[in-house]
C-alpha atoms as a PDB file:
ATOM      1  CA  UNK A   1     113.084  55.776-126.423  1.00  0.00           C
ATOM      2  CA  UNK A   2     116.021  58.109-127.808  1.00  0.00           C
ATOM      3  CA  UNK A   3     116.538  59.561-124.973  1.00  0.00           C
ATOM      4  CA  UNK A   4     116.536  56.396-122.792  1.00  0.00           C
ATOM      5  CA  UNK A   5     119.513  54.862-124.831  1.00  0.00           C
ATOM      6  CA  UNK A   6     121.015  58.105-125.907  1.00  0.00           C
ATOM      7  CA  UNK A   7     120.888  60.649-122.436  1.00  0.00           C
ATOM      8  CA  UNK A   8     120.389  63.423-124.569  1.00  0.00           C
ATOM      9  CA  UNK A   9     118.766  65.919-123.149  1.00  0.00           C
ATOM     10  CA  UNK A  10     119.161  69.174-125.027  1.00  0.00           C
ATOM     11  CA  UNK A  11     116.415  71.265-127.130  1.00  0.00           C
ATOM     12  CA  UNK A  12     112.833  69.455-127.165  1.00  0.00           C
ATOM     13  CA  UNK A  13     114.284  66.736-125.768  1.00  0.00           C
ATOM     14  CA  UNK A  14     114.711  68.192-122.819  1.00  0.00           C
ATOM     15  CA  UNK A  15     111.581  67.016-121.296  1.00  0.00           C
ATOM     16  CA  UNK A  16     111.863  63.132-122.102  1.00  0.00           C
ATOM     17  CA  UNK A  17     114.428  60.415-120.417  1.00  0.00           C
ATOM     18  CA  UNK A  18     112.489  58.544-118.011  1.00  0.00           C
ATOM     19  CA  UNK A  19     111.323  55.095-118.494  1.00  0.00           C
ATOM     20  CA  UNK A  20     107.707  55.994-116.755  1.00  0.00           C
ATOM     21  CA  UNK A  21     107.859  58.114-120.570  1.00  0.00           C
ATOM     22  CA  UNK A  22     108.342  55.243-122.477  1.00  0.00           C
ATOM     23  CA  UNK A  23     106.086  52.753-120.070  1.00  0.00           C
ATOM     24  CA  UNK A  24     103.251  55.259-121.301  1.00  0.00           C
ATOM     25  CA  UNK A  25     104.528  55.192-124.522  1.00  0.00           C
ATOM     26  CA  UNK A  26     103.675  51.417-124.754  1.00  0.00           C
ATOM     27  CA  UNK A  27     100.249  51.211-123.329  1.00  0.00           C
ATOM     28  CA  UNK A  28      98.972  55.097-124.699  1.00  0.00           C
ATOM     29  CA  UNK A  29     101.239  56.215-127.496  1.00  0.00           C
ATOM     30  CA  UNK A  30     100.987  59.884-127.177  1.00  0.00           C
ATOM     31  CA  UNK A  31     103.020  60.602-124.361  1.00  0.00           C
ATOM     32  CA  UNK A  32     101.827  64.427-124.538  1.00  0.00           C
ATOM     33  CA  UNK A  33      98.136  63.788-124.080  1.00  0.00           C
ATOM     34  CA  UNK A  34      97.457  67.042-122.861  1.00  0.00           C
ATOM     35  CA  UNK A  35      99.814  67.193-120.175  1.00  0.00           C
ATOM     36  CA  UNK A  36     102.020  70.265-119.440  1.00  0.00           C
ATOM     37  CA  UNK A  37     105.070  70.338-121.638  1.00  0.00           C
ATOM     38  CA  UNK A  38     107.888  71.658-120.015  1.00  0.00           C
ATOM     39  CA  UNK A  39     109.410  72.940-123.566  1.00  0.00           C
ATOM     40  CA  UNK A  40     106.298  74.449-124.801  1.00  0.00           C
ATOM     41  CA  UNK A  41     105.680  75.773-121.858  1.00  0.00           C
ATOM     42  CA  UNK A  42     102.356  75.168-122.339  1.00  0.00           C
ATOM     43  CA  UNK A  43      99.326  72.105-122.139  1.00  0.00           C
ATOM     44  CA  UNK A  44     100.355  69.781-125.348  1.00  0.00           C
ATOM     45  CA  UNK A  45      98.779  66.993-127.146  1.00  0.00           C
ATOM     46  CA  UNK A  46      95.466  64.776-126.605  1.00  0.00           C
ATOM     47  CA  UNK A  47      94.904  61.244-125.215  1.00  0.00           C
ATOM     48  CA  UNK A  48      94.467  58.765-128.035  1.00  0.00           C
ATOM     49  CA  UNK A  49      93.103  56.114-125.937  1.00  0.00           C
ATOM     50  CA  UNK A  50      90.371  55.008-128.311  1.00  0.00           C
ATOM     51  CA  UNK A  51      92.774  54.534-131.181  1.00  0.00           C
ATOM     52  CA  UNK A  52      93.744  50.869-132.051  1.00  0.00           C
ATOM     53  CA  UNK A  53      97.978  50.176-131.652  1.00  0.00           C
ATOM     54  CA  UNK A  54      98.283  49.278-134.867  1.00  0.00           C
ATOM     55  CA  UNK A  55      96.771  52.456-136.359  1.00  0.00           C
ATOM     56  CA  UNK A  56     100.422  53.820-135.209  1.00  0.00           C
ATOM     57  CA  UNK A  57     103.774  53.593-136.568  1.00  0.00           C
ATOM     58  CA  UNK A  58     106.684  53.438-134.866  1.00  0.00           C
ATOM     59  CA  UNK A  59     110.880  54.291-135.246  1.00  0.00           C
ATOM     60  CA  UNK A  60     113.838  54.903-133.230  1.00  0.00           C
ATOM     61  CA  UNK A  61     115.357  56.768-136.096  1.00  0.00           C
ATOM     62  CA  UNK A  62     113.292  57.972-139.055  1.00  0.00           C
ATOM     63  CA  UNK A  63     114.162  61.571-141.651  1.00  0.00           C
ATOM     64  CA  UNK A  64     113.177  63.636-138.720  1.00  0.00           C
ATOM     65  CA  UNK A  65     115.161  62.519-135.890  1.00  0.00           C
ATOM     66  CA  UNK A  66     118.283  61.732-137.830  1.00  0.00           C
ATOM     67  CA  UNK A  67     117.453  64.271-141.260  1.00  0.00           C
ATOM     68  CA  UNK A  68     116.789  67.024-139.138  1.00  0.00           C
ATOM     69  CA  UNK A  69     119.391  66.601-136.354  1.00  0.00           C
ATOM     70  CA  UNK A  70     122.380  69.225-137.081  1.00  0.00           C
ATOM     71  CA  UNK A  71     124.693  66.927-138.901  1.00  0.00           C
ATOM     72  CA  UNK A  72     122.472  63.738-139.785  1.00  0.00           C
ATOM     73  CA  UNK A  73     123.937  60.947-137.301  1.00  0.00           C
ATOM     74  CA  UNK A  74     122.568  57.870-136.503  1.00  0.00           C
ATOM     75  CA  UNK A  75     122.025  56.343-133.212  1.00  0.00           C
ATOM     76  CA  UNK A  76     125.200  55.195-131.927  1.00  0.00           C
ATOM     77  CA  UNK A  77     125.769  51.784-132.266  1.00  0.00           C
ATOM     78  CA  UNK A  78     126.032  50.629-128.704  1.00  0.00           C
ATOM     79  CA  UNK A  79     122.345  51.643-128.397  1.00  0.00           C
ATOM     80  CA  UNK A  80     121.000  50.206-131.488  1.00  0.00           C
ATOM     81  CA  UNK A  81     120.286  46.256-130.295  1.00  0.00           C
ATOM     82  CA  UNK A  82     118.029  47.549-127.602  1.00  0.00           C
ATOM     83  CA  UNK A  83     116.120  50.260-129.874  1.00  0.00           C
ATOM     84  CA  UNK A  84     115.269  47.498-132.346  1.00  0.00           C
ATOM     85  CA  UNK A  85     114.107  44.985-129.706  1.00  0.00           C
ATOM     86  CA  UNK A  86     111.445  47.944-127.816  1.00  0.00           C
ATOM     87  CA  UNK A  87     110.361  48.880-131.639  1.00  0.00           C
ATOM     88  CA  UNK A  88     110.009  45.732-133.430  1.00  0.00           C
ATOM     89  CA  UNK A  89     108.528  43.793-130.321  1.00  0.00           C
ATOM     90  CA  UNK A  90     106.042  47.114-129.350  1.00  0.00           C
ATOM     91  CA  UNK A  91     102.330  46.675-130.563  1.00  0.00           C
ATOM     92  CA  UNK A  92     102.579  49.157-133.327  1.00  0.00           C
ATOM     93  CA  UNK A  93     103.757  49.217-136.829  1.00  0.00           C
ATOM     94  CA  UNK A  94     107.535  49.777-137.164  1.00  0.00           C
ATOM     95  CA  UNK A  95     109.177  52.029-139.458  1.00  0.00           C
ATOM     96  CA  UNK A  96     112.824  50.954-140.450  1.00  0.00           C
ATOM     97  CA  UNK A  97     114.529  53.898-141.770  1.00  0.00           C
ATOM     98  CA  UNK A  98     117.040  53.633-145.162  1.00  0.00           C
ATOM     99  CA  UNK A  99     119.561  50.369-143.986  1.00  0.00           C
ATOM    100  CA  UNK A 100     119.038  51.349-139.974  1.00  0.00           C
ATOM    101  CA  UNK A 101     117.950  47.051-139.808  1.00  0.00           C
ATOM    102  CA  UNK A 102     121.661  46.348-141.223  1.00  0.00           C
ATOM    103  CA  UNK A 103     123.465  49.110-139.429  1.00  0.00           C
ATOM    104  CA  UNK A 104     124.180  51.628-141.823  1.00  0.00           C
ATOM    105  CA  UNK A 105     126.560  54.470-140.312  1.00  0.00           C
ATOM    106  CA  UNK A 106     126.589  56.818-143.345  1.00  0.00           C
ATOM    107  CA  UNK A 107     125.050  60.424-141.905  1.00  0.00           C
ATOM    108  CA  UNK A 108     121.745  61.493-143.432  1.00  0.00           C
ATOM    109  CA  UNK A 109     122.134  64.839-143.611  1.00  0.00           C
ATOM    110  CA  UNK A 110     119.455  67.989-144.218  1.00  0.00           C
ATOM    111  CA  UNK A 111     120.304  69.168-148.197  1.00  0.00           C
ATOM    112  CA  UNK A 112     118.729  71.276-150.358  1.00  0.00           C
ATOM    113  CA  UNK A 113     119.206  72.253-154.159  1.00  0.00           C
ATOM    114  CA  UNK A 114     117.532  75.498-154.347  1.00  0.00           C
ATOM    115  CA  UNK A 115     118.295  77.839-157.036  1.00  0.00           C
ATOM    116  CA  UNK A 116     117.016  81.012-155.272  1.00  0.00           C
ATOM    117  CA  UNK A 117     119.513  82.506-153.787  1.00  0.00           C
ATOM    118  CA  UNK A 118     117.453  83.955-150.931  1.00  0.00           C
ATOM    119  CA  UNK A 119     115.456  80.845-150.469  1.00  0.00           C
ATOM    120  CA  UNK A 120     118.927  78.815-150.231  1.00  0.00           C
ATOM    121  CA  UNK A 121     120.506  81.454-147.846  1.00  0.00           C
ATOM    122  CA  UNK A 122     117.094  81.400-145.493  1.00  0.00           C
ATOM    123  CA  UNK A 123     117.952  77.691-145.054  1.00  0.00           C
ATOM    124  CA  UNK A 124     121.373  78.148-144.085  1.00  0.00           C
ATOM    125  CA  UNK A 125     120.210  80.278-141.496  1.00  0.00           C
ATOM    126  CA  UNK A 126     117.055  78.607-140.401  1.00  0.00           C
ATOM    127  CA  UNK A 127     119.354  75.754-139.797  1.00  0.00           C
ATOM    128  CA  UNK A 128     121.913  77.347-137.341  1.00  0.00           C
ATOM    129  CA  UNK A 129     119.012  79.098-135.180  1.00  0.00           C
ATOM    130  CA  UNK A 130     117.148  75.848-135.198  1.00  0.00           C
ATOM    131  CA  UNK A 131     120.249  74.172-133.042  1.00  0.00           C
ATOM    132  CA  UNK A 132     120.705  77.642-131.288  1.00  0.00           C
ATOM    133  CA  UNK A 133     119.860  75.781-128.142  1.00  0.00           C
ATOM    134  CA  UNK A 134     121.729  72.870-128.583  1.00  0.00           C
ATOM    135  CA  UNK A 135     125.087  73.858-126.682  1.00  0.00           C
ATOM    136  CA  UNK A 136     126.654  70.265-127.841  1.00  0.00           C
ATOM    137  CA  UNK A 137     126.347  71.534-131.473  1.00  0.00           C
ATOM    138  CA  UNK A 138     127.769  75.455-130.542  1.00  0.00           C
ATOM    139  CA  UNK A 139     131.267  74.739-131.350  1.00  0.00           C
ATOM    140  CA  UNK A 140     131.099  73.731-134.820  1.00  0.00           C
ATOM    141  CA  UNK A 141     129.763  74.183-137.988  1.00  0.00           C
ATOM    142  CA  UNK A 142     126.324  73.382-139.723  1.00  0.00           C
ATOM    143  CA  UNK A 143     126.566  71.623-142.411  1.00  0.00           C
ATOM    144  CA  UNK A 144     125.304  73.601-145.410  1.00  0.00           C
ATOM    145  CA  UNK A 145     122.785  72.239-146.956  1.00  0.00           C
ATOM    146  CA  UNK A 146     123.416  73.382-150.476  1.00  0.00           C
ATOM    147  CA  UNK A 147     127.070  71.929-150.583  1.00  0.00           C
ATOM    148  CA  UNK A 148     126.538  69.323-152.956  1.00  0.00           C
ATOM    149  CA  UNK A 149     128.562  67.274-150.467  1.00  0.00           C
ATOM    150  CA  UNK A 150     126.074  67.523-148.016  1.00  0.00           C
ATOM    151  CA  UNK A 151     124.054  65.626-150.136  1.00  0.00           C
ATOM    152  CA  UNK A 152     127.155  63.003-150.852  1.00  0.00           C
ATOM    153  CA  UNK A 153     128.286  62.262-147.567  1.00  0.00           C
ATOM    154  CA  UNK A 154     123.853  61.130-147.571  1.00  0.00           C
ATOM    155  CA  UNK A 155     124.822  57.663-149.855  1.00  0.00           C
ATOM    156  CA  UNK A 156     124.030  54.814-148.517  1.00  0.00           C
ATOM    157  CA  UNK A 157     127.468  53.032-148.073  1.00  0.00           C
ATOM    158  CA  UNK A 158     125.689  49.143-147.329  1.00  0.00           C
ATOM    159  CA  UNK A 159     128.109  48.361-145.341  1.00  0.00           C
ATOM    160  CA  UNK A 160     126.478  45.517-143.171  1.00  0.00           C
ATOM    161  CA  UNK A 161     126.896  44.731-139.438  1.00  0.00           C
ATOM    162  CA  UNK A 162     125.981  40.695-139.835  1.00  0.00           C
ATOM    163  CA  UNK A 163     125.470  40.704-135.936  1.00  0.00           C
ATOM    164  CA  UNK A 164     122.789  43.572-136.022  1.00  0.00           C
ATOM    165  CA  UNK A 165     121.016  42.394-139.464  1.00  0.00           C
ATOM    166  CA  UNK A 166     120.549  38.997-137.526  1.00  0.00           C
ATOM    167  CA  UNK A 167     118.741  40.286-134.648  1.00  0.00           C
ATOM    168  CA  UNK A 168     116.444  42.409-137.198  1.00  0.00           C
ATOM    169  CA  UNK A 169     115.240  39.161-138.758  1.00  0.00           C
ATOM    170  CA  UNK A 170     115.055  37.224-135.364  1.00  0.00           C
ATOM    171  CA  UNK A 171     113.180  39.958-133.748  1.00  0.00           C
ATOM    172  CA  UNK A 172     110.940  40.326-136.629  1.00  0.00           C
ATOM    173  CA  UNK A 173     110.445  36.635-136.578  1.00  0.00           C
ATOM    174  CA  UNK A 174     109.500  37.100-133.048  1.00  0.00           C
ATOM    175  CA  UNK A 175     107.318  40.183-133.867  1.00  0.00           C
ATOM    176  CA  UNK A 176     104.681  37.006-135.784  1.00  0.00           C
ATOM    177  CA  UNK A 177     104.071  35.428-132.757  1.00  0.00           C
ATOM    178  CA  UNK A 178     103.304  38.091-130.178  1.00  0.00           C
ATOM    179  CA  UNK A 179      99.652  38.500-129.883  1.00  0.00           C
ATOM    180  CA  UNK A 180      98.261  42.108-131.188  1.00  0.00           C
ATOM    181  CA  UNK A 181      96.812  44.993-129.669  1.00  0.00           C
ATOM    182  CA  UNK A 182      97.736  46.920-126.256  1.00  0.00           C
ATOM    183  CA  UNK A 183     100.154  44.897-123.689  1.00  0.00           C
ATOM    184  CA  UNK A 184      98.445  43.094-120.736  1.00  0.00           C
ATOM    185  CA  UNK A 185     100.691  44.780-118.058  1.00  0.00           C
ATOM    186  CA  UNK A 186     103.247  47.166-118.207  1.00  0.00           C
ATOM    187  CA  UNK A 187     105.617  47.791-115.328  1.00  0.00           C
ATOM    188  CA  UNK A 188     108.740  49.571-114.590  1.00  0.00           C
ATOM    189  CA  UNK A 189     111.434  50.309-112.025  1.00  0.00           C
ATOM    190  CA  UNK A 190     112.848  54.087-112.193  1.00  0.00           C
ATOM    191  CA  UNK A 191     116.077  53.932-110.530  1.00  0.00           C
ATOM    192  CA  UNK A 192     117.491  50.410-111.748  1.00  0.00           C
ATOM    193  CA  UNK A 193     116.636  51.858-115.130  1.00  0.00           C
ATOM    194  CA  UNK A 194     114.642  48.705-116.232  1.00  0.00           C
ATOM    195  CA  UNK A 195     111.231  48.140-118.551  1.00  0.00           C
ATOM    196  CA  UNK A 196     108.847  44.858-118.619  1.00  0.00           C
ATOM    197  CA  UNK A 197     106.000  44.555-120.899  1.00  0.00           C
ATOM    198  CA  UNK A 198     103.727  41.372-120.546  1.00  0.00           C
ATOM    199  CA  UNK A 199     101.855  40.609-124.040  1.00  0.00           C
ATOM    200  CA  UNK A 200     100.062  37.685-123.696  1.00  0.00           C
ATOM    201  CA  UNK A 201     102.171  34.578-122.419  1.00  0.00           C
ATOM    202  CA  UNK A 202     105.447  36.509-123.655  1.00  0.00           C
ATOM    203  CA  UNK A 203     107.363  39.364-121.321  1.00  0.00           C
ATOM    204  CA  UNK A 204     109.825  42.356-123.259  1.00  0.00           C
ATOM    205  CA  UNK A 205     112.058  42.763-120.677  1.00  0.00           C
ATOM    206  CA  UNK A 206     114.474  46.129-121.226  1.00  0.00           C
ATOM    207  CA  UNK A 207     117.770  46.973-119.331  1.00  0.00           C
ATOM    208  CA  UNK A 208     118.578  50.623-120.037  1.00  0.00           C
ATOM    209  CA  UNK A 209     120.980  51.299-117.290  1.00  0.00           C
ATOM    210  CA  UNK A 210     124.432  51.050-117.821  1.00  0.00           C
ATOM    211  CA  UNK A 211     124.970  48.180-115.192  1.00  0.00           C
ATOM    212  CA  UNK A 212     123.816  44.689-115.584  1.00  0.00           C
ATOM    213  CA  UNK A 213     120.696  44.324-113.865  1.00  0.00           C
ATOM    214  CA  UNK A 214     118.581  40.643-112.520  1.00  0.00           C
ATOM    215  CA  UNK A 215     114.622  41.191-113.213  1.00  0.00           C
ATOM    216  CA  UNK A 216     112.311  39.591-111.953  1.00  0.00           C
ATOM    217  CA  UNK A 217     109.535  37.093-114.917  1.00  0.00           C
ATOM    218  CA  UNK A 218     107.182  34.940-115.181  1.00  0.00           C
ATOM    219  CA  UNK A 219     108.184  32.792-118.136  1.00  0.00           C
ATOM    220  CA  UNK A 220     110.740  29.866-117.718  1.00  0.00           C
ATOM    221  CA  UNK A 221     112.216  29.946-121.417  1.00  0.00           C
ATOM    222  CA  UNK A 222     114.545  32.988-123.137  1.00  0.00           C
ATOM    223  CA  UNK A 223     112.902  33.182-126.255  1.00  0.00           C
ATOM    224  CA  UNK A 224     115.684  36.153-127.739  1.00  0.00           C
ATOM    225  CA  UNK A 225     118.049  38.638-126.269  1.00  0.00           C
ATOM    226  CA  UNK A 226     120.147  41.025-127.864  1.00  0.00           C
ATOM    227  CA  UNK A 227     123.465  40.710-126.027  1.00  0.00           C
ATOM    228  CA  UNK A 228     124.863  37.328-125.639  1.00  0.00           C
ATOM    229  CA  UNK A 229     122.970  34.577-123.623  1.00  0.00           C
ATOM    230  CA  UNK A 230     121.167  34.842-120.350  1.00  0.00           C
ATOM    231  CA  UNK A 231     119.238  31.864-118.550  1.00  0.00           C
ATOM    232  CA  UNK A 232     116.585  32.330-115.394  1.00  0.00           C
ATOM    233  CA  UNK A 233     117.118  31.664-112.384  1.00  0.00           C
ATOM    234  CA  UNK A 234     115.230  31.412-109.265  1.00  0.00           C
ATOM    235  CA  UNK A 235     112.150  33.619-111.682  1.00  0.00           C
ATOM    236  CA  UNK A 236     114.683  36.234-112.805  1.00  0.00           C
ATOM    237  CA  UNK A 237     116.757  36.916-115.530  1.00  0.00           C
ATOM    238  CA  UNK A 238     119.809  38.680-115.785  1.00  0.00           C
ATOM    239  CA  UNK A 239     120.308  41.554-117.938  1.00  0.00           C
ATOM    240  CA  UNK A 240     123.669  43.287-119.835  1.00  0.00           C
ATOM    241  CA  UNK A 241     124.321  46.839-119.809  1.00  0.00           C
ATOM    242  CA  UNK A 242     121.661  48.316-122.575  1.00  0.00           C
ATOM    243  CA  UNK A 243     120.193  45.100-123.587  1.00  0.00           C
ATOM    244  CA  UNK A 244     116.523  43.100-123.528  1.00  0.00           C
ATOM    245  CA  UNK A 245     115.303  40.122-123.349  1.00  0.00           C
ATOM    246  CA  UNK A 246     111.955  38.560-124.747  1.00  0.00           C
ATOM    247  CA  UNK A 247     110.634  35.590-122.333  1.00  0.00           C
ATOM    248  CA  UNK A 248     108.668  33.005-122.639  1.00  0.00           C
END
């Protein structure tokens, strides 16, 4: 899902970005399930097929993928609508990480208080090697993680986005009435950059390309969508740039 709204591509996430990834994702929720794993280099993972959806839990940000990135910044806003409506609406338990479901922008960044020297200077340096192959973070610096401002520039500023904290509660609202365990039917197109997930009489319909886009439904009545307003037409329903849709 990160690398769907995000197009990075760098590190371990080298080997994500394709909405087949996150189709799989929805229906099996190890995407590695023993596959070959083109950063490894190696076979990775196992199938979890006999394990209920809601013995999982799910983020789009959490203290690993913004904690540990190399200076602790969220998702970027644009992207943040659409990560909340494939989360919240997917058949697992979500995870909302410290303010993410009222769009906090404060960094949350790796810090340490370690009063051994040579544990304190290991962690400065495990820190730049473990970006070493992240050429977007090259050019500057690390932040150290034993500057006590590190751990400053970490506080939660609650400053709200009113937009983005009303399509948390709406799409948890929503979240009550989908029907649990795995989606019906999941489908996907590749190249228009597009998602639909059928659970029960409800479809999650995801744009992720940066063009509008018309997709094709079953349901007659626009339950929620992130961006605006949208009405069907004709059995399809017309998309914004990095939005979805839940129909009914």
């Amino acid at each position: 899902l990160r690398t769907l709204v995000s197009d990075e591509r760098e590190g371990y996430y080298e080997e994500f970005g394709t909405v087949a990834d996150l189709a799989k994702a929805f229906h099996r929720p190890h995407v590695h399930d023993g596959n070959y794993s083109t950063f490894r280099r190696r076979r990775f993972g196992a199938p979890a097929d006999d394990v209920p959806a809601e013995r999982f839990v799910v983020f789009d940000q959490n203290h690993d993928q913004v904690g540990n990135r190399a200076f602790g910044d969220r998702l970027a806003e644009p992207a943040r609508p659409l990560a909340a409506f494939c989360t919240l609406l997917a058949p697992f338990v979500p995870l909302l990480f410290m303010g993410e479901e009222y769009g906090e922008n404060a960094p949350f960044q790796f810090f340490t208080d370690h009063i051994d020297k040579m544990i304190a200077d290991a962690t400065r340096e495990g820190r730049r090697a473990e970006f070493a192959s992240f050429t977007s973070f090259a050019a500057e610096e690390i932040p150290d993680p034993q500057d006590p401002q590190t751990f400053e520039r970490s506080k939660l500023t609650r400053h709200a986005d009113p937009d983005l904290s009303r399509l948390y509660a709406r799409l948890l609202e929503a979240r009550r009435r989908l029907p649990p365990g795995d989606p019906d039917a999941i489908d996907f197109d590749e190249q228009e950059r597009w998602l639909r997930v059928r659970r029960g009489r409800f479809e999650l319909i995801a744009n992720f390309s940066s063009e509008p886009r018309r997709i094709g439904c079953a349901g007659t009545n626009v339950e929620l969508v992130t961006h605006g307003e949208t009405t069907i037409t004709a059995g399809t329903v017309e998309l914004k740039p990095m939005s979805g849709a839940l129909i009914g």
